[in-house]
N, C-alpha and C. Protein backbone atom coordinates (compact mmCIF):
# COMPACT_ATOMS: atom_id res chain seq x y z
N UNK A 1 0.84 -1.18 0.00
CA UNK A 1 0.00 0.00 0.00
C UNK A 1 0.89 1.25 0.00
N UNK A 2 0.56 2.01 -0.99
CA UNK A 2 1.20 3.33 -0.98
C UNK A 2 1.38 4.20 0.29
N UNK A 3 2.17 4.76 1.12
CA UNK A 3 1.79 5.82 2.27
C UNK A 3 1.14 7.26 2.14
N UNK A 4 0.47 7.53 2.85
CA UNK A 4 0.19 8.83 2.66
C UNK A 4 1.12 10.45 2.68
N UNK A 5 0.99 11.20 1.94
CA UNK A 5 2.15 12.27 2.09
C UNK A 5 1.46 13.09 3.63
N UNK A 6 2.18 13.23 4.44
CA UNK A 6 1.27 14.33 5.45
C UNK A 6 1.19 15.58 5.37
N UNK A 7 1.97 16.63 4.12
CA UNK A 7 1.21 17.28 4.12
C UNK A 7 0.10 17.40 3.11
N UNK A 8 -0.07 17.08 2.09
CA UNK A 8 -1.62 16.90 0.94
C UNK A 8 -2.35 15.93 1.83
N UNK A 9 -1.96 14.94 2.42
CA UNK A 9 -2.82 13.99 2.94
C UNK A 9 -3.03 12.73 1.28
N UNK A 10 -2.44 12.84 0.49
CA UNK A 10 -2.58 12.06 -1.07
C UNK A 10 -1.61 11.02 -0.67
N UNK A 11 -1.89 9.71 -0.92
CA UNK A 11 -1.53 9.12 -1.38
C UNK A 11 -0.74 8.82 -2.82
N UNK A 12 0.90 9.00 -2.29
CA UNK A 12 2.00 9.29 -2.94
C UNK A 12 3.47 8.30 -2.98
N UNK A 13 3.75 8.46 -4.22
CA UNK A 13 5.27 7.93 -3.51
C UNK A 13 5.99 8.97 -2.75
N UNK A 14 6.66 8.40 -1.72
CA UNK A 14 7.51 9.37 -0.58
C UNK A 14 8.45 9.58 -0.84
N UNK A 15 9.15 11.01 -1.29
CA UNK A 15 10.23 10.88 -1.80
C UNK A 15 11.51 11.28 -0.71
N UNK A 16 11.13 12.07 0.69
CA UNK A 16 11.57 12.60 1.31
C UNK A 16 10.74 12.35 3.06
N UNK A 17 11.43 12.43 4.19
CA UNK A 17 10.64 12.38 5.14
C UNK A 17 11.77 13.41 6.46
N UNK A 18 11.30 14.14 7.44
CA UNK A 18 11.65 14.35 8.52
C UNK A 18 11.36 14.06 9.77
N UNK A 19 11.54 14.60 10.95
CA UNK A 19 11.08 14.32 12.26
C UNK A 19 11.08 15.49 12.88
N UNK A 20 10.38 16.37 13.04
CA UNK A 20 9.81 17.77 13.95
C UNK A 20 10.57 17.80 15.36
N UNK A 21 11.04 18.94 15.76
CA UNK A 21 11.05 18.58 17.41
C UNK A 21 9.69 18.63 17.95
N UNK A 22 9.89 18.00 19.50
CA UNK A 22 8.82 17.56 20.10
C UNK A 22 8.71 18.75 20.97
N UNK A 23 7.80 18.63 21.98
CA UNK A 23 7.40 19.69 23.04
C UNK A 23 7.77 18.91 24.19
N UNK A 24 7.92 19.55 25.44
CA UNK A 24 8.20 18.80 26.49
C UNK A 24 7.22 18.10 27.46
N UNK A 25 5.80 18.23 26.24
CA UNK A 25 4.37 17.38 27.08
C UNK A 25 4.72 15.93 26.37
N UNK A 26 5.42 16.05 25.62
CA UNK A 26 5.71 14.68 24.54
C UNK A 26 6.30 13.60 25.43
N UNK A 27 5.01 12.55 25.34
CA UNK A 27 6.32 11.30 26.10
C UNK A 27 6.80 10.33 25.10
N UNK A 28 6.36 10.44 23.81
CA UNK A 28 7.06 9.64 22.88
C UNK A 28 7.96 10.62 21.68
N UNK A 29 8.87 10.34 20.89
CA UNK A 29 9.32 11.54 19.37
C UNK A 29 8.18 11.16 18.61
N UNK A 30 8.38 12.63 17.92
CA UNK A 30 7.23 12.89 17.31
C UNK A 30 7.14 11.93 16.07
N UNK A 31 5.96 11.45 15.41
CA UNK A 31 6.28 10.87 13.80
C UNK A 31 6.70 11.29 12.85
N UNK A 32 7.48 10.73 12.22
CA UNK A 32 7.92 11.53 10.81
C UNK A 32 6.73 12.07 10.28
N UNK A 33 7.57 13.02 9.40
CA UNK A 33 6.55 13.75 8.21
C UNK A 33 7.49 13.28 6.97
N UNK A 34 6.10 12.75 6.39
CA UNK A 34 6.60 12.22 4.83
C UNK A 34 6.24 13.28 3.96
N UNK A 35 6.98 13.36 2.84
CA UNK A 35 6.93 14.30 1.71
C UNK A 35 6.87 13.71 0.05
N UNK A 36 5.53 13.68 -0.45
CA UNK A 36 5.45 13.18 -1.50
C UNK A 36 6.22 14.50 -1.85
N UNK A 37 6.52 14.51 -4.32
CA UNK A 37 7.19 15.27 -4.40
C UNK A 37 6.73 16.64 -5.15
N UNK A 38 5.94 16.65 -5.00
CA UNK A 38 4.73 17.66 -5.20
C UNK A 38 5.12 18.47 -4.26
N UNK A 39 4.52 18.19 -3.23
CA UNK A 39 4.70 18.82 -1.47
C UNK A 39 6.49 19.70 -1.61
N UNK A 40 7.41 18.93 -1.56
CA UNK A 40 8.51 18.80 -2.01
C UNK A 40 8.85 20.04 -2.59
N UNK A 41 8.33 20.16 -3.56
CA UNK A 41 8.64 21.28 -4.83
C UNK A 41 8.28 22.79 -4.20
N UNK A 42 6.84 22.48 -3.40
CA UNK A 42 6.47 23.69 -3.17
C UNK A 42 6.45 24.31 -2.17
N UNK A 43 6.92 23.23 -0.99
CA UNK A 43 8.06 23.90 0.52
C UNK A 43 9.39 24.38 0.00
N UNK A 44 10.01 23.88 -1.11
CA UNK A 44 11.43 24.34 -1.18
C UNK A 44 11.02 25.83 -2.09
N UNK A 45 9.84 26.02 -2.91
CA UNK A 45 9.34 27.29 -3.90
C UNK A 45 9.18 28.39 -2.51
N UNK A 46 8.56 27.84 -1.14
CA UNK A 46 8.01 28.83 -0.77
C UNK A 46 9.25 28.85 0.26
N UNK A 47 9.80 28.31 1.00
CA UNK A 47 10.89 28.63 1.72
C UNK A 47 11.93 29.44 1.14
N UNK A 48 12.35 29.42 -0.32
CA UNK A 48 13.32 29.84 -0.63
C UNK A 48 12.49 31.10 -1.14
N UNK A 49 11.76 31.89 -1.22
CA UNK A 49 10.62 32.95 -1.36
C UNK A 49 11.17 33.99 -0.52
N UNK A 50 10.49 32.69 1.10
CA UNK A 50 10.93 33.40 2.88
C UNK A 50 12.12 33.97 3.04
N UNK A 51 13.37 33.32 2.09
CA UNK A 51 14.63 33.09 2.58
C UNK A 51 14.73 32.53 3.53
N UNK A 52 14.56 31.52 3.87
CA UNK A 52 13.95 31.02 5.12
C UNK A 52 14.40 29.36 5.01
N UNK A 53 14.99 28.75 6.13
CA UNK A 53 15.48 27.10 6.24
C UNK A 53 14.87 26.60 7.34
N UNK A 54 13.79 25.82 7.13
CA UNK A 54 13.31 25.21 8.53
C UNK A 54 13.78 24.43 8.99
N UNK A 55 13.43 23.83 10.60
CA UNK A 55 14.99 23.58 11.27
C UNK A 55 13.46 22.36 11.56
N UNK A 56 14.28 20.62 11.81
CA UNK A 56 13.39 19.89 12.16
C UNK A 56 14.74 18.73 13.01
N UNK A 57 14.11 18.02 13.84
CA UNK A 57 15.06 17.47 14.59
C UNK A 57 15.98 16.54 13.25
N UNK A 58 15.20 15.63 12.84
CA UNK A 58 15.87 14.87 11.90
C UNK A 58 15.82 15.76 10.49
N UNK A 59 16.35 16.27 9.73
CA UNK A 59 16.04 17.23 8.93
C UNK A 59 15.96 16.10 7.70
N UNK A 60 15.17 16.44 6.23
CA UNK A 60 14.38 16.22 5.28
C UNK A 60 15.57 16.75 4.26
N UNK A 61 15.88 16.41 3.10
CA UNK A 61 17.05 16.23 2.27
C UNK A 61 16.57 17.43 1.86
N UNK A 62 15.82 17.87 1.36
CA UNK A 62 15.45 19.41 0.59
C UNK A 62 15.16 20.28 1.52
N UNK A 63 15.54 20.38 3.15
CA UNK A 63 16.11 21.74 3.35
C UNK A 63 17.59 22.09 3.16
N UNK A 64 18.70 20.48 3.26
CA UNK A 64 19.85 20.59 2.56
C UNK A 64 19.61 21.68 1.99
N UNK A 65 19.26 21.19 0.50
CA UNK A 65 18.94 21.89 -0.70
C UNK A 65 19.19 23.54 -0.67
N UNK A 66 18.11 23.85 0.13
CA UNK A 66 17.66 25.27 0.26
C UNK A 66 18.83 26.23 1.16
N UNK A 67 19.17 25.22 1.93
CA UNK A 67 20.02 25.91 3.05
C UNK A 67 21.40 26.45 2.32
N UNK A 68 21.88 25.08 1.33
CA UNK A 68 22.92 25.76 0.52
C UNK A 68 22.61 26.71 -0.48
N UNK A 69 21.62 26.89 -1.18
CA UNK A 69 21.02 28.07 -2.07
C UNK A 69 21.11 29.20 -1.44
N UNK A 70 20.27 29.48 -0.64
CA UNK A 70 20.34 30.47 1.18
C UNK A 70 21.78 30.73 1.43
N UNK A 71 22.49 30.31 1.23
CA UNK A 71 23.64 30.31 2.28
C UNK A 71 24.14 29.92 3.67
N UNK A 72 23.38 28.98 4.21
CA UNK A 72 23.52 28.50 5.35
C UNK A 72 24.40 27.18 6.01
N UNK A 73 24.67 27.15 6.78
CA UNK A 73 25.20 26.11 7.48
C UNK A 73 24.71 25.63 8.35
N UNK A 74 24.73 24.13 8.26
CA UNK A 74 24.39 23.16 9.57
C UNK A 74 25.66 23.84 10.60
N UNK A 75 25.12 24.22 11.62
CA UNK A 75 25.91 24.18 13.24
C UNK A 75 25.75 23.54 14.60
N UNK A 76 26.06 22.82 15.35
CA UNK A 76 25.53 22.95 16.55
C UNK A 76 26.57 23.39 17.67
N UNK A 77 25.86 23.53 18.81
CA UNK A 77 27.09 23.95 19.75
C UNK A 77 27.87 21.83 20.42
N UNK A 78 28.53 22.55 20.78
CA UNK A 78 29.96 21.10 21.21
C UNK A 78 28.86 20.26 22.32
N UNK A 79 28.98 19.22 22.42
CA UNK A 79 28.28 17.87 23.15
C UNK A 79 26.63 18.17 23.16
N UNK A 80 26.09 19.03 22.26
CA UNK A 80 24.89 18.88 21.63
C UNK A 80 24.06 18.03 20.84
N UNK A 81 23.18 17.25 20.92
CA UNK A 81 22.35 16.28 20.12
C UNK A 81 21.93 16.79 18.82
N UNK A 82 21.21 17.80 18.93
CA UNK A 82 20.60 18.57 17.58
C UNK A 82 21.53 19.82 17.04
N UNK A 83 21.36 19.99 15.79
CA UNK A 83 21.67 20.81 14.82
C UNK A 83 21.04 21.93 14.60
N UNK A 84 20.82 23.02 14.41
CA UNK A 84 20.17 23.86 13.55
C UNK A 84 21.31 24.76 12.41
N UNK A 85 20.19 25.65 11.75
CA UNK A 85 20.79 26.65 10.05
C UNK A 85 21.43 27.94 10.96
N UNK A 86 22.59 28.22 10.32
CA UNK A 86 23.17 29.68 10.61
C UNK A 86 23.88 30.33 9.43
N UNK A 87 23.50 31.10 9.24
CA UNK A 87 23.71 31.75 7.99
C UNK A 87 25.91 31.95 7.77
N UNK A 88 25.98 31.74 6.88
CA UNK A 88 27.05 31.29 6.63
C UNK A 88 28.24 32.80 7.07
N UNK A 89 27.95 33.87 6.65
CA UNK A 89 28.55 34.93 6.55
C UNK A 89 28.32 35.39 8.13
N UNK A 90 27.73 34.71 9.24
CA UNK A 90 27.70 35.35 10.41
C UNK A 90 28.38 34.85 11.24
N UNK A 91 29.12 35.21 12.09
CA UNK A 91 30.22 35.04 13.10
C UNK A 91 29.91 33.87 14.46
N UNK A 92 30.20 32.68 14.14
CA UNK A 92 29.80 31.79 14.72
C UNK A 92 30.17 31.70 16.57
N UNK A 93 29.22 31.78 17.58
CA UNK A 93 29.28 31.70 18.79
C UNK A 93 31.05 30.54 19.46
N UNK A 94 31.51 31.21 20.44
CA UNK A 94 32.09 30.29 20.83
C UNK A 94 32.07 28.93 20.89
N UNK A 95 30.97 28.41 21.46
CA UNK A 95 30.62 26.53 21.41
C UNK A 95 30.19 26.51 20.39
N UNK A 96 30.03 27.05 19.50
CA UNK A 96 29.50 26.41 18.38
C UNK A 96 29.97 25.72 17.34
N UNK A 97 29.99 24.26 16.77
CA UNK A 97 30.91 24.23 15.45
C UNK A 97 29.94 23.97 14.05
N UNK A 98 30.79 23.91 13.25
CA UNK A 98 29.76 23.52 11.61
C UNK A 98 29.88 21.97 11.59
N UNK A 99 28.80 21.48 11.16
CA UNK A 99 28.79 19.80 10.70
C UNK A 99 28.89 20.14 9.36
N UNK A 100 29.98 19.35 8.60
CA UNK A 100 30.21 19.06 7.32
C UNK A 100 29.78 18.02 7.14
N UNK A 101 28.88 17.73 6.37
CA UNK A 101 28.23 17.12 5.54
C UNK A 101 28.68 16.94 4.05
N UNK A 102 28.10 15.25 3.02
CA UNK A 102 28.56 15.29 2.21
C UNK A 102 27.38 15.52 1.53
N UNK A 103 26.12 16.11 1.10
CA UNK A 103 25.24 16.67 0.40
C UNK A 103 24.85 16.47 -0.74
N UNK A 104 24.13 15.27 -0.68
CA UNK A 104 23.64 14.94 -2.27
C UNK A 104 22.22 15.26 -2.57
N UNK A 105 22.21 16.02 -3.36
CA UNK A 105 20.56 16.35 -3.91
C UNK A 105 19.59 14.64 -4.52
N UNK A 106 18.68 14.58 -3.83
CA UNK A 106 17.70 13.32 -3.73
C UNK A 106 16.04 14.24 -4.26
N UNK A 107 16.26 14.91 -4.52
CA UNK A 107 15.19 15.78 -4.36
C UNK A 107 15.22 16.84 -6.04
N UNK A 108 14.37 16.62 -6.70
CA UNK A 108 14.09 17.64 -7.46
C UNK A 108 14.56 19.08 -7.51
N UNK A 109 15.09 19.61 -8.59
CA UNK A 109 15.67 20.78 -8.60
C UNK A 109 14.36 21.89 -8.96
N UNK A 110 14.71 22.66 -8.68
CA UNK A 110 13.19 24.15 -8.64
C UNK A 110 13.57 24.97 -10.39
């Protein structure tokens, strides 16, 4: 059976999926969000609009995408679990370092 995309709610092939952070009422992680590639096309059309990289615990291959278009970098600070985007040209905090990544586009180009 095909899965459903969560955001159209259509039944799609999945071409992409993430994991949201949770809230601290959460006693389980949250479920992925799958991304048929429809969906896909038109978070990376409207994010890159925002100028804008959304930050998700497990991140989704096409904010890669966007983040390097944007100019951004994966950072986190030192013995940190999660990651978030910092714009590349801005002066990175003491604890903080860059995750290098090897970045392959899986995802449709705009």
């Amino acid at each position: 059976m095909t899965p459903r995309c969560s955001i159209c709610g259509k039944f799609a092939k999945i071409v992409d999926d993430g994991v949201p952070f949770g809230t601290y009422r959460d006693l389980e992680p949250p479920d992925d969000i799958l991304f048929c590639q429809k969906c896909v096309d038109k978070l990376k059309e409207q994010y890159l609009t925002m100028k804008y990289v959304p930050n998700y615990w497990i991140k989704p291959d096409w904010t890669y995408e966007i983040a390097n278009k944007l100019g951004y970098v994966e950072v986190q600070y030192k013995g940190c679990a999660w990651s978030f985007w910092h714009k590349e040209d801005k002066q990175l905090k003491n604890n903080m370092v860059i995750i290098e990544r090897n970045y392959v586009n899986t995802t449709s180009s705009l």
